[in-house]
Protein backbone atom coordinates (compact mmCIF):
# COMPACT_ATOMS: atom_id res chain seq x y z
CA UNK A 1 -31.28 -16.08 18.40
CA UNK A 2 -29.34 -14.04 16.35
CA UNK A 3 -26.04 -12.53 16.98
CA UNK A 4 -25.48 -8.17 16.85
CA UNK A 5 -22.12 -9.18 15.38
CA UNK A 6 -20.70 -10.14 12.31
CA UNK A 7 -19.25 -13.60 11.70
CA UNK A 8 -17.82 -12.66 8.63
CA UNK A 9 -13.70 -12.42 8.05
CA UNK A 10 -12.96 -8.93 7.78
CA UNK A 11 -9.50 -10.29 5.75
CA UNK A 12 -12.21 -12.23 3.40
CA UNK A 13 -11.57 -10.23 -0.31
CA UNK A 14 -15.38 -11.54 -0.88
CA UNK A 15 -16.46 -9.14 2.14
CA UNK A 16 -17.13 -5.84 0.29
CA UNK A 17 -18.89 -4.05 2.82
CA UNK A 18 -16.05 -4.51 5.39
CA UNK A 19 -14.51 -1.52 6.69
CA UNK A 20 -10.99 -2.01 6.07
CA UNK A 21 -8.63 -1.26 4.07
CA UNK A 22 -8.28 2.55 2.07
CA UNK A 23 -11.52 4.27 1.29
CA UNK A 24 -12.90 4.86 -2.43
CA UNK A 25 -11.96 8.10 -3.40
CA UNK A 26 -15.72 9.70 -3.30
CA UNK A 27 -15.86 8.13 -0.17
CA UNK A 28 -13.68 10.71 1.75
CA UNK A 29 -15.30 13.39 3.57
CA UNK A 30 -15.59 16.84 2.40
CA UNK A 31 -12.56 18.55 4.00
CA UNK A 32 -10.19 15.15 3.58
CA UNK A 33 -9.50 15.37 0.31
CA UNK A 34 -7.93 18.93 0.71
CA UNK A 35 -5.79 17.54 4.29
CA UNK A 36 -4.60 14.99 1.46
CA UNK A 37 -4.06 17.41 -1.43
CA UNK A 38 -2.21 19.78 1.06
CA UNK A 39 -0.23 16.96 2.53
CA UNK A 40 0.91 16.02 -1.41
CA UNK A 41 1.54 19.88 -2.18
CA UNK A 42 3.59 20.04 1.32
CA UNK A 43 5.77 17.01 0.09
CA UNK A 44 5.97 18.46 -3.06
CA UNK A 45 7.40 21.87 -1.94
CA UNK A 46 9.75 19.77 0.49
CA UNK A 47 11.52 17.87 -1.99
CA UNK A 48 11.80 21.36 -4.20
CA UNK A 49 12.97 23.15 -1.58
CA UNK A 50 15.66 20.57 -0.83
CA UNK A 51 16.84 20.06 -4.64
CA UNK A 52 16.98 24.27 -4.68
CA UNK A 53 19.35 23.90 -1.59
CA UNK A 54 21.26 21.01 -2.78
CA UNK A 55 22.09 23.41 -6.20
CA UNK A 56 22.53 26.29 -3.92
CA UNK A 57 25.26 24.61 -2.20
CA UNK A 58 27.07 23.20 -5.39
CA UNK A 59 27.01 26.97 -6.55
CA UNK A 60 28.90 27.87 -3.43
CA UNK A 61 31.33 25.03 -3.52
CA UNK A 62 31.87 26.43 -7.58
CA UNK A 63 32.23 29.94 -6.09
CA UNK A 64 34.37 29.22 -3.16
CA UNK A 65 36.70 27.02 -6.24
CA UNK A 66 37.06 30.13 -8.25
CA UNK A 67 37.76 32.46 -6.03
CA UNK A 68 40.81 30.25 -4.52
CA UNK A 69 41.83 30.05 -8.14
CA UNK A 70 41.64 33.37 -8.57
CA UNK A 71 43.73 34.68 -5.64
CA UNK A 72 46.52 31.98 -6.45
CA UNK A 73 46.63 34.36 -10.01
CA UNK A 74 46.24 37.07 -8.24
CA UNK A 75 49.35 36.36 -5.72
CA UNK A 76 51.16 35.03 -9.14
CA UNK A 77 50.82 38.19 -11.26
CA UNK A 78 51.62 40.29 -7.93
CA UNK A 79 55.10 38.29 -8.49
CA UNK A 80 55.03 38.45 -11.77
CA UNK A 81 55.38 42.08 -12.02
CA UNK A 82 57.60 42.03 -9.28
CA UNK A 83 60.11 40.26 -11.45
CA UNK A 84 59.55 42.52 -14.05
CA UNK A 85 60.02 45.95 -11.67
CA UNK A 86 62.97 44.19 -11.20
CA UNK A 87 64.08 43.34 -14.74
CA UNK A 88 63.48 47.55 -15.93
CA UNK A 89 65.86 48.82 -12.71
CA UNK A 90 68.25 46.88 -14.69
């Protein structure tokens, strides 16, 4: 009597017809390959997305620098000519 089932190891590398493990790449159906090429252009977009935000925030931490720079010149020249309104009453 024969057995319906397989006595072979599916972890045997000499098994080739063994269903496990990733599938050939002609193997996929149809529509796969595109839920796997979408998945890679999805990643892809991600890790754009979050390198164009990382840049976007050192901009703002460069903008928010100059600006405090330049209302600490600002508030100097204001007593700047202060000093010097006060030099010409002279």
């Amino acid at each position: 009597m024969t057995s319906k089932y397989s006595t072979s190891n599916p972890f045997d590398d000499g098994d080739e017809d063994a269903p496990w493990g990733l599938p050939s790449p002609g193997v996929l159906p149809p529509g796969d390959g595109d839920l796997i090429q979408n998945a890679l252009k999805k990643e892809k977009l991600v890790s754009e997305v979050v390198a164009q935000q990382e840049g976007l925030r050192a901009l703002v931490a460069k903008i928010k620098t100059v600006q405090a720079e330049t209302d600490k010149l600002a508030k100097e020249n204001a007593v700047l000519d202060q000093y010097i309104a006060n030099l010409a009453k002279r």
